[in-house]
PDB file of N, CA and C in Angstrom:
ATOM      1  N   UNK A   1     -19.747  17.003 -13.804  1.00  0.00           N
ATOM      2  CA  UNK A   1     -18.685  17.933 -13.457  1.00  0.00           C
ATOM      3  C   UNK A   1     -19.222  18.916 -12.425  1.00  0.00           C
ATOM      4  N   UNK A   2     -18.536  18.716 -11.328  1.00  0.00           N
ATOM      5  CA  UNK A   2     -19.046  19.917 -10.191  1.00  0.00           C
ATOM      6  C   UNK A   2     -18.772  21.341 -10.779  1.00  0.00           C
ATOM      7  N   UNK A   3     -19.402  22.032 -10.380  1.00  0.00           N
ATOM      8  CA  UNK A   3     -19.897  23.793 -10.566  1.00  0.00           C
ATOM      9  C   UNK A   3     -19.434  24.763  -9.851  1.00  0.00           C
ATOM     10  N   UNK A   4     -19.308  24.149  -8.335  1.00  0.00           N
ATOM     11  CA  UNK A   4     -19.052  24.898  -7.277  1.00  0.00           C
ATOM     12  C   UNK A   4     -17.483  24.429  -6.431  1.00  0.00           C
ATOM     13  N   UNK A   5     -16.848  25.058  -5.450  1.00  0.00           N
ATOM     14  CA  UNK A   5     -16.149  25.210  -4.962  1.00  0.00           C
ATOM     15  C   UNK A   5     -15.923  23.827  -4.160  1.00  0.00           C
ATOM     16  N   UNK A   6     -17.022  23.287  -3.480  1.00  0.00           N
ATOM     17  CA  UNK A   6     -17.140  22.780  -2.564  1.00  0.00           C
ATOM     18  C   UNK A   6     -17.145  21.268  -3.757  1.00  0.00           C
ATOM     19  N   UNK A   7     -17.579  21.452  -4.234  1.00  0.00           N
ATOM     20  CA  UNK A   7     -17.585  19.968  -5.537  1.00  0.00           C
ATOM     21  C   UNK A   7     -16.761  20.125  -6.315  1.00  0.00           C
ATOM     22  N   UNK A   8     -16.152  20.853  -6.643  1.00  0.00           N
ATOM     23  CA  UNK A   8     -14.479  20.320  -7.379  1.00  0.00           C
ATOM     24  C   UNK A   8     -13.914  19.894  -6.525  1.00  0.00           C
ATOM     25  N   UNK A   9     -13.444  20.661  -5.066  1.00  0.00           N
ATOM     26  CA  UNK A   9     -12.684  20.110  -3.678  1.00  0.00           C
ATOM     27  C   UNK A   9     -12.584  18.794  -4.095  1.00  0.00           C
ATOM     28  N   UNK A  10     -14.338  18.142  -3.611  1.00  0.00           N
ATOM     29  CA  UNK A  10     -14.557  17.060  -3.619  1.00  0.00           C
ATOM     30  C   UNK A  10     -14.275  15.901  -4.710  1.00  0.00           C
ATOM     31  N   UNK A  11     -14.244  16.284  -6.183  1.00  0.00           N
ATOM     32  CA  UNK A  11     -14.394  15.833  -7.184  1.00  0.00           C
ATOM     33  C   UNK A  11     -12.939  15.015  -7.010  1.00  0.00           C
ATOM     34  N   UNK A  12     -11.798  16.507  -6.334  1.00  0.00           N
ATOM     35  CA  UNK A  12      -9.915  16.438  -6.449  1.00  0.00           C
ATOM     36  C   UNK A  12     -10.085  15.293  -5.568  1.00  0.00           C
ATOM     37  N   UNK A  13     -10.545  15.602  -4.641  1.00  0.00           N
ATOM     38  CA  UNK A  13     -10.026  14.472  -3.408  1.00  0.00           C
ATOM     39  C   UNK A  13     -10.467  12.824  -3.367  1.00  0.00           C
ATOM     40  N   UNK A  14     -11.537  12.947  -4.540  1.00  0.00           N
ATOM     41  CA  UNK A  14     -12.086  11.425  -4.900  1.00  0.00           C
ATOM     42  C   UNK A  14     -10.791  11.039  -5.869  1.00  0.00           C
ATOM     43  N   UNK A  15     -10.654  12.482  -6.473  1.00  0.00           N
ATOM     44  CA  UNK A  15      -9.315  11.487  -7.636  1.00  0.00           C
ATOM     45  C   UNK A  15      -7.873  11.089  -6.697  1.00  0.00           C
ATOM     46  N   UNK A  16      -7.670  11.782  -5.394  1.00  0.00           N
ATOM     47  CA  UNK A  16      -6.689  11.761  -4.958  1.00  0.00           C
ATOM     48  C   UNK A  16      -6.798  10.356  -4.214  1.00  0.00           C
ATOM     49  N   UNK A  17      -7.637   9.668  -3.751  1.00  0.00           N
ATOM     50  CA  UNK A  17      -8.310   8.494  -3.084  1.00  0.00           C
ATOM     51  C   UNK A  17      -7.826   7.381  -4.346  1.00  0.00           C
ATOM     52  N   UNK A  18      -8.111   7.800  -5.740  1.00  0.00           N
ATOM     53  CA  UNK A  18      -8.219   6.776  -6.585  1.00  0.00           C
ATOM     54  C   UNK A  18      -6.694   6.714  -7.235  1.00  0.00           C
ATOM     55  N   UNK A  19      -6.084   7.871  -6.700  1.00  0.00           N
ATOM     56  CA  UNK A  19      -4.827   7.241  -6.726  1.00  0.00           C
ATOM     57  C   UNK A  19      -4.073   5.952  -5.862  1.00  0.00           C
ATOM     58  N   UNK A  20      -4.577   6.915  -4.410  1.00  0.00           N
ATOM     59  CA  UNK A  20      -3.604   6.097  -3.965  1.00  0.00           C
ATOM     60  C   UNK A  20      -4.208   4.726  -3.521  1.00  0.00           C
ATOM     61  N   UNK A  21      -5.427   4.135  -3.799  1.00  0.00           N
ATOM     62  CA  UNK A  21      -5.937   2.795  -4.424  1.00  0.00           C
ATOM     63  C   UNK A  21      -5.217   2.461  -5.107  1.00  0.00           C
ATOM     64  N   UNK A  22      -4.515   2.578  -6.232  1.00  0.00           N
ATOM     65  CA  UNK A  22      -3.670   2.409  -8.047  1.00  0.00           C
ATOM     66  C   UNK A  22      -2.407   2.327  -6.978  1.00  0.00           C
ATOM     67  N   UNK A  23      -1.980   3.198  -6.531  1.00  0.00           N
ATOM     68  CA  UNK A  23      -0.836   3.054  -6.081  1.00  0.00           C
ATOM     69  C   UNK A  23      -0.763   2.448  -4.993  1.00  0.00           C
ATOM     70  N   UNK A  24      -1.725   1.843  -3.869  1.00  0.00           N
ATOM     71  CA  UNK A  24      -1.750   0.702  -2.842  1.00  0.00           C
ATOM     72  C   UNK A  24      -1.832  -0.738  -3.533  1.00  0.00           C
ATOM     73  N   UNK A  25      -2.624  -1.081  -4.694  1.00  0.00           N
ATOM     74  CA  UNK A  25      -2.872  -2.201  -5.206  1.00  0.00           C
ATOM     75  C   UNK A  25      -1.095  -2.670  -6.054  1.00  0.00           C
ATOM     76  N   UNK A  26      -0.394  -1.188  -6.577  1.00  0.00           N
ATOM     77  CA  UNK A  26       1.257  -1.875  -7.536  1.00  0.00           C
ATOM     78  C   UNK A  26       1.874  -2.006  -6.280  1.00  0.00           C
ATOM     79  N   UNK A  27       1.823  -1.476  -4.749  1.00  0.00           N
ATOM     80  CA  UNK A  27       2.852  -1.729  -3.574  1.00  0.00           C
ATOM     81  C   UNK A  27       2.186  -3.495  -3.334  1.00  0.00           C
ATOM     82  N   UNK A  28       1.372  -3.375  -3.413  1.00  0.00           N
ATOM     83  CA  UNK A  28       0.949  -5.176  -2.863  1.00  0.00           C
ATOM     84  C   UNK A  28       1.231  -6.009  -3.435  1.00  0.00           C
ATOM     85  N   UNK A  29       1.622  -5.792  -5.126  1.00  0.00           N
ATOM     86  CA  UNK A  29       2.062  -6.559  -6.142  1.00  0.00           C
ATOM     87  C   UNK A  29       3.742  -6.530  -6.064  1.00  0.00           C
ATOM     88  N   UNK A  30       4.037  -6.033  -5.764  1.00  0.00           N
ATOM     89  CA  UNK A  30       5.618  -5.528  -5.533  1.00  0.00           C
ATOM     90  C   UNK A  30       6.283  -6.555  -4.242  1.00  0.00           C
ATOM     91  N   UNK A  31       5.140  -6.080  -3.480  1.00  0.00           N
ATOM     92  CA  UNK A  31       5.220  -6.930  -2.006  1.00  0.00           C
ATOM     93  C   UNK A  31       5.324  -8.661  -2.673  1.00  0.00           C
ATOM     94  N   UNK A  32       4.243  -8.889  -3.180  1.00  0.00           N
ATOM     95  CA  UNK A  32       4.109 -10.389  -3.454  1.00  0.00           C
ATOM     96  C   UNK A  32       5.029 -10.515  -4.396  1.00  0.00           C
ATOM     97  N   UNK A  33       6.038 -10.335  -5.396  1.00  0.00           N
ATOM     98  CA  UNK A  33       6.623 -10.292  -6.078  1.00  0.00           C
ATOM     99  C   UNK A  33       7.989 -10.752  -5.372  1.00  0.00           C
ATOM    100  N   UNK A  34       8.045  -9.489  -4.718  1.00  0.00           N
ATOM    101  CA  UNK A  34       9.898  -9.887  -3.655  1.00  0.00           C
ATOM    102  C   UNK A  34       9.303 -11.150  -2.666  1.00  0.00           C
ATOM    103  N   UNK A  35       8.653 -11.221  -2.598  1.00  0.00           N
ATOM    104  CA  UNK A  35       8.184 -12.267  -1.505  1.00  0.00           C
ATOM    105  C   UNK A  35       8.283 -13.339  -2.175  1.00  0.00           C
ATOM    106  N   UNK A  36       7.901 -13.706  -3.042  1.00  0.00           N
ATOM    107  CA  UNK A  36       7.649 -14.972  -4.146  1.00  0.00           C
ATOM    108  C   UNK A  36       9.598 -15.182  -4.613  1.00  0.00           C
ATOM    109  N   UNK A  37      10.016 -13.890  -5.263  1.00  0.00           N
ATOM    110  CA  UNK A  37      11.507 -14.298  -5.231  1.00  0.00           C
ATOM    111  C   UNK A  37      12.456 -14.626  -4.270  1.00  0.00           C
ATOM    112  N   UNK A  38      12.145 -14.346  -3.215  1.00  0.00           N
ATOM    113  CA  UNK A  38      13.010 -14.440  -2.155  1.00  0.00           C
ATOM    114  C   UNK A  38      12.356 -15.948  -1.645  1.00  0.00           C
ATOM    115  N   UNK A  39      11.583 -16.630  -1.357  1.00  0.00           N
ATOM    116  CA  UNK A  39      11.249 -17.713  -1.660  1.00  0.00           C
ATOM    117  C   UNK A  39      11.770 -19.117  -2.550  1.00  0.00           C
ATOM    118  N   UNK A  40      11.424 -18.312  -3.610  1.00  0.00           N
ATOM    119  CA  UNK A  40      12.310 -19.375  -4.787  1.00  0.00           C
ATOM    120  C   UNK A  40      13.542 -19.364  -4.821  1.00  0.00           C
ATOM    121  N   UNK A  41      14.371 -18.271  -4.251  1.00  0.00           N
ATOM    122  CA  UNK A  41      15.932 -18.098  -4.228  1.00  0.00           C
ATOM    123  C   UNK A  41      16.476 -19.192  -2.311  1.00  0.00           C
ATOM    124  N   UNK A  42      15.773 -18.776  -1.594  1.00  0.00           N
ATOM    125  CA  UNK A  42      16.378 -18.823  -0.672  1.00  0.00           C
ATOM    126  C   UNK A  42      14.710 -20.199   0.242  1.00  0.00           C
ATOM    127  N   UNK A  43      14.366 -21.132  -0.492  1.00  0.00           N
ATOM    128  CA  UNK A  43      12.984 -21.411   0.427  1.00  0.00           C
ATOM    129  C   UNK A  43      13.092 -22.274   1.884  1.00  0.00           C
ATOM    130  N   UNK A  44      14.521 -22.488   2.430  1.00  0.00           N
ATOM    131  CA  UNK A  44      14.693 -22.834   3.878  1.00  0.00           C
ATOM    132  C   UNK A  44      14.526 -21.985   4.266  1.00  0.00           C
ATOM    133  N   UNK A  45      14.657 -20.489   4.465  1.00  0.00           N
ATOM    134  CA  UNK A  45      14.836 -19.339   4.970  1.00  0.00           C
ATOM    135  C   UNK A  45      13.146 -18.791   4.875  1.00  0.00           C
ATOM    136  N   UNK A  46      12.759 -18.295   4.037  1.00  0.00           N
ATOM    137  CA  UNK A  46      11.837 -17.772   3.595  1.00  0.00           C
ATOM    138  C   UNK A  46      10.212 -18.475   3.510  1.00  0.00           C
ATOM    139  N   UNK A  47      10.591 -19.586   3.035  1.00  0.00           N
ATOM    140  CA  UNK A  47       9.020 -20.262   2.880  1.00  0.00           C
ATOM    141  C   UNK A  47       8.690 -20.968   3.840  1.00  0.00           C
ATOM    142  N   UNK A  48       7.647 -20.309   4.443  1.00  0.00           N
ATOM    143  CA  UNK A  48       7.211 -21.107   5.837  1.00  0.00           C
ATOM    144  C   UNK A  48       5.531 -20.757   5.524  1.00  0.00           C
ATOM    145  N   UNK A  49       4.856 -22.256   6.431  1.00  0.00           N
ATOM    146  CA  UNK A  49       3.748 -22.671   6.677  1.00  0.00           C
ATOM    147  C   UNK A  49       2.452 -21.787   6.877  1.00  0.00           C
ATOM    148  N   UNK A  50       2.998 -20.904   8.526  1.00  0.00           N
ATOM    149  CA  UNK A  50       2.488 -19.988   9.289  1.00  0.00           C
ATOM    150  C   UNK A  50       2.845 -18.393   8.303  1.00  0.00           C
ATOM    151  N   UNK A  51       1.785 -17.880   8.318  1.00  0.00           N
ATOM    152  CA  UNK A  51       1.234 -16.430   7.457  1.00  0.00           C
ATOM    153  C   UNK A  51       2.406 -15.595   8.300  1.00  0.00           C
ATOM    154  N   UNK A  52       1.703 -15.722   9.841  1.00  0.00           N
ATOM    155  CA  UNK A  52       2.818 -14.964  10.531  1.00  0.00           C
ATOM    156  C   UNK A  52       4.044 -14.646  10.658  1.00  0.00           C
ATOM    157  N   UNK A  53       4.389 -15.980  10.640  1.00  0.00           N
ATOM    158  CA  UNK A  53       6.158 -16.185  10.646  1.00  0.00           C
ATOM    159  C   UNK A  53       6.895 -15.874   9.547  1.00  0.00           C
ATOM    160  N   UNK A  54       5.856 -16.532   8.295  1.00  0.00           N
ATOM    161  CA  UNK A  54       6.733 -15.848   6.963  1.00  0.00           C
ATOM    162  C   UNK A  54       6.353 -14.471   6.823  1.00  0.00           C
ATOM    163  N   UNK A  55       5.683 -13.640   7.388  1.00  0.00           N
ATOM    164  CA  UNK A  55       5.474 -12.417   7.112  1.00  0.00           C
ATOM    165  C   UNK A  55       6.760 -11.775   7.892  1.00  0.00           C
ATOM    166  N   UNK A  56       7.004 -12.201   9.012  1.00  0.00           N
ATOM    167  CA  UNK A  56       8.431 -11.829  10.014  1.00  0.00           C
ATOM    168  C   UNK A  56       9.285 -12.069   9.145  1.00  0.00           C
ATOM    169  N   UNK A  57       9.676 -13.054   8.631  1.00  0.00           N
ATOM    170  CA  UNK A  57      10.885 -13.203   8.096  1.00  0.00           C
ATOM    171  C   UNK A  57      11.007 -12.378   7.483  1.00  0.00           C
ATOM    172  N   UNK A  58       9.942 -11.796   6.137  1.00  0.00           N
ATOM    173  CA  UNK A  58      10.326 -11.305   5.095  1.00  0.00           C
ATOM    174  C   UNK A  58      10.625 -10.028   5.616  1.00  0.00           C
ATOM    175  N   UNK A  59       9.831  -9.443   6.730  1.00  0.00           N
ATOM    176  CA  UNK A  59      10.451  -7.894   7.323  1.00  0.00           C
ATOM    177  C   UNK A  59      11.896  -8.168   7.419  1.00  0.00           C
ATOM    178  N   UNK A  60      12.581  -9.149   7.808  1.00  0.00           N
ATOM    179  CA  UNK A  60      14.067  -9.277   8.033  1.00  0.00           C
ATOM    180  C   UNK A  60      14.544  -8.266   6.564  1.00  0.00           C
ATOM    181  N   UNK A  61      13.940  -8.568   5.545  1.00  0.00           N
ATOM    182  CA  UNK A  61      14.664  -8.476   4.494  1.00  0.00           C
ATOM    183  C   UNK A  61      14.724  -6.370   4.224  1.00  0.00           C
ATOM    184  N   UNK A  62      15.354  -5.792   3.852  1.00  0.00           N
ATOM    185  CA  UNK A  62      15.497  -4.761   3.729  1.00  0.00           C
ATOM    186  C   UNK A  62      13.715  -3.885   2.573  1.00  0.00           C
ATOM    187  N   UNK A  63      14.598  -4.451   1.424  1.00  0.00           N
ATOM    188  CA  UNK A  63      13.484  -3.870   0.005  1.00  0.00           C
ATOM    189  C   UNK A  63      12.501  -4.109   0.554  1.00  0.00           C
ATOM    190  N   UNK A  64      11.739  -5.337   1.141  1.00  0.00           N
ATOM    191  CA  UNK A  64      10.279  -5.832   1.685  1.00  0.00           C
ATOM    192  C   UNK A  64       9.932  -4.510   2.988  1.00  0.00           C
ATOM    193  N   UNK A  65      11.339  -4.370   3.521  1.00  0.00           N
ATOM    194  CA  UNK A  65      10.599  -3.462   5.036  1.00  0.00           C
ATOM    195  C   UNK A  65      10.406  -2.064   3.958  1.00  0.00           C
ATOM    196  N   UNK A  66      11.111  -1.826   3.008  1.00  0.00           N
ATOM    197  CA  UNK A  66      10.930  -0.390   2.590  1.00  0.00           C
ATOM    198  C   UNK A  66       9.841  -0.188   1.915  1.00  0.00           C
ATOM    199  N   UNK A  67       9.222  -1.311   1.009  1.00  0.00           N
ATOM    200  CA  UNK A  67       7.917  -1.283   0.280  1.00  0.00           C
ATOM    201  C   UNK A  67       7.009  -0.936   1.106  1.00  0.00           C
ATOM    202  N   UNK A  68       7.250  -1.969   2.341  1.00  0.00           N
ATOM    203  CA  UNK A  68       5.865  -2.462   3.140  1.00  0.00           C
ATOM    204  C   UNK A  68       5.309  -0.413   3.497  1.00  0.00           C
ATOM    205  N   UNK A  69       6.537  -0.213   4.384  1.00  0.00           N
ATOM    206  CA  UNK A  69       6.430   1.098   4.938  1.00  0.00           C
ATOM    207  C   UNK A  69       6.335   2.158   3.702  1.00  0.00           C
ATOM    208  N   UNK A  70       6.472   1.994   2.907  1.00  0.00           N
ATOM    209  CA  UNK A  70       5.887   3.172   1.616  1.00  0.00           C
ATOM    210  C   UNK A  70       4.197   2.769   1.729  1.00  0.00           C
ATOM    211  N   UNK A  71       4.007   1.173   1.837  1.00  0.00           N
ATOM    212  CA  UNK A  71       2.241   1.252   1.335  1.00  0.00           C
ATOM    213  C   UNK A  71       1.745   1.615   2.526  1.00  0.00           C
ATOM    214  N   UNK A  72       2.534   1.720   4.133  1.00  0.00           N
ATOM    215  CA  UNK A  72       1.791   2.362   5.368  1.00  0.00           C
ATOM    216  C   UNK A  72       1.725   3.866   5.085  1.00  0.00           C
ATOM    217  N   UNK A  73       2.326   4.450   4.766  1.00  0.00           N
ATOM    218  CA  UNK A  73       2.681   5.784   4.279  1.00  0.00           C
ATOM    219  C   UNK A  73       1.299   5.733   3.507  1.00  0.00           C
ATOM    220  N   UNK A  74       1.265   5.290   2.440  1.00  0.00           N
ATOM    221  CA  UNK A  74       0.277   5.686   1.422  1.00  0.00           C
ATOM    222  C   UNK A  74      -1.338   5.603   1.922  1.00  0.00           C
ATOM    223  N   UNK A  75      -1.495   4.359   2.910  1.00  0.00           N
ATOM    224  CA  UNK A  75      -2.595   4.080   3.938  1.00  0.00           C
ATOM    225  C   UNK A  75      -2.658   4.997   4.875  1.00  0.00           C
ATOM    226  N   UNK A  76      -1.736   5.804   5.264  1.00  0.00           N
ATOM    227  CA  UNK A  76      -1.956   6.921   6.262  1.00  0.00           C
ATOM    228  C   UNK A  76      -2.390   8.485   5.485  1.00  0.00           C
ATOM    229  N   UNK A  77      -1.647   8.637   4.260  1.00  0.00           N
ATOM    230  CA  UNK A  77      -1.792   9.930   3.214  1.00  0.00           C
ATOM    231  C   UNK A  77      -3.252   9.353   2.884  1.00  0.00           C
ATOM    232  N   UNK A  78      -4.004   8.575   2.901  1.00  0.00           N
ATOM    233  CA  UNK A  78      -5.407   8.301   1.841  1.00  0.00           C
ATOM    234  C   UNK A  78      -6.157   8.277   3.210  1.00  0.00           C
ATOM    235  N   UNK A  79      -5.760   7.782   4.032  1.00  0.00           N
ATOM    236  CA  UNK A  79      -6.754   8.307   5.687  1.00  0.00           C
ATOM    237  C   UNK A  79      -6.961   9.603   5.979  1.00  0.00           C
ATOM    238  N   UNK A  80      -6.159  10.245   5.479  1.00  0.00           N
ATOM    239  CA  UNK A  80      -6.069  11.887   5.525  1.00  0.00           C
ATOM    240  C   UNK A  80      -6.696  12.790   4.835  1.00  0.00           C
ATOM    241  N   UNK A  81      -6.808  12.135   3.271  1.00  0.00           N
ATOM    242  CA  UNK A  81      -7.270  12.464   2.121  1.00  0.00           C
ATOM    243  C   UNK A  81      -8.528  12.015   2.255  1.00  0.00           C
ATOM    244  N   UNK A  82      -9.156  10.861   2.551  1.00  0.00           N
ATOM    245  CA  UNK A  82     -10.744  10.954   2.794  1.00  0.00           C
ATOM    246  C   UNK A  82     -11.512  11.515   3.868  1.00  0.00           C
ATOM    247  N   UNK A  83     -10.581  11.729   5.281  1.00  0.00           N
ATOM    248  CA  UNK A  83     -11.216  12.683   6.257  1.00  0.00           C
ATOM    249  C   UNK A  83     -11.366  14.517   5.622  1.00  0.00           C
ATOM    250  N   UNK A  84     -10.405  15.342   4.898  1.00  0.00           N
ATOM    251  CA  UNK A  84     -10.621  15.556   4.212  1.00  0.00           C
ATOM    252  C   UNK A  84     -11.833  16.091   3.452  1.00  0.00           C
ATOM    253  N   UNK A  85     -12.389  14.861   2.794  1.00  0.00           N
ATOM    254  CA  UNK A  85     -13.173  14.452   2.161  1.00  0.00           C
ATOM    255  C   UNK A  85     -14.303  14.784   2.754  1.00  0.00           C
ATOM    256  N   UNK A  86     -14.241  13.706   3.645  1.00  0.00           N
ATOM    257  CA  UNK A  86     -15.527  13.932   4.593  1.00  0.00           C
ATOM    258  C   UNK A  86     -15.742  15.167   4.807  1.00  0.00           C
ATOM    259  N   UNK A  87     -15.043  15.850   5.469  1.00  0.00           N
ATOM    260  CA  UNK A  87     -15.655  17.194   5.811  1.00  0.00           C
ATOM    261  C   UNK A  87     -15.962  18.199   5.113  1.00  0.00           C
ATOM    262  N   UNK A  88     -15.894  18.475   3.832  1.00  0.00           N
ATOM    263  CA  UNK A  88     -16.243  18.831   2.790  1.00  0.00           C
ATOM    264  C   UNK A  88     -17.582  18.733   2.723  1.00  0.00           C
TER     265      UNK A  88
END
């Protein structure tokens, strides 16, 4: 347990990191989830060969663009939160 000012900071901002790890790893599961259903519902549309192309498609889809852009959000708040960090 830090003592000082400068090591609790630090202590918060490691827990704030290990959130949004917890909360980047349930957006990726979420991601593969609608991805996998939208697949099995619709797989002329959706299930394709190329990583790329089915990754395009699935942006077509609304819920997939809103997840995706919550876990960029969360990748940009935890870039912030370990610079932060760093300078501490």
């Amino acid at each position: 347990m830090a003592g000082n000012t400068r090591g609790k900071l630090k202590e918060n901002f490691e827990g704030v990191h290990n959130n949004f790890s917890w909360s980047l790893k349930h957006i990726n599961k979420s991601l593969e989830l609608i991805a996998l259903q939208l697949m099995q519902s619709q797989p002329d549309k959706y299930k394709l060969d190329d990583a790329e192309a089915a990754e395009a498609v699935l942006m077509t889809y609304p819920l997939y663009q809103g997840v995706k852009a919550l876990g960029e959000g969360i990748e940009t708040l935890d870039g912030l939160a370990n610079n932060i960090y760093a300078a501490l």
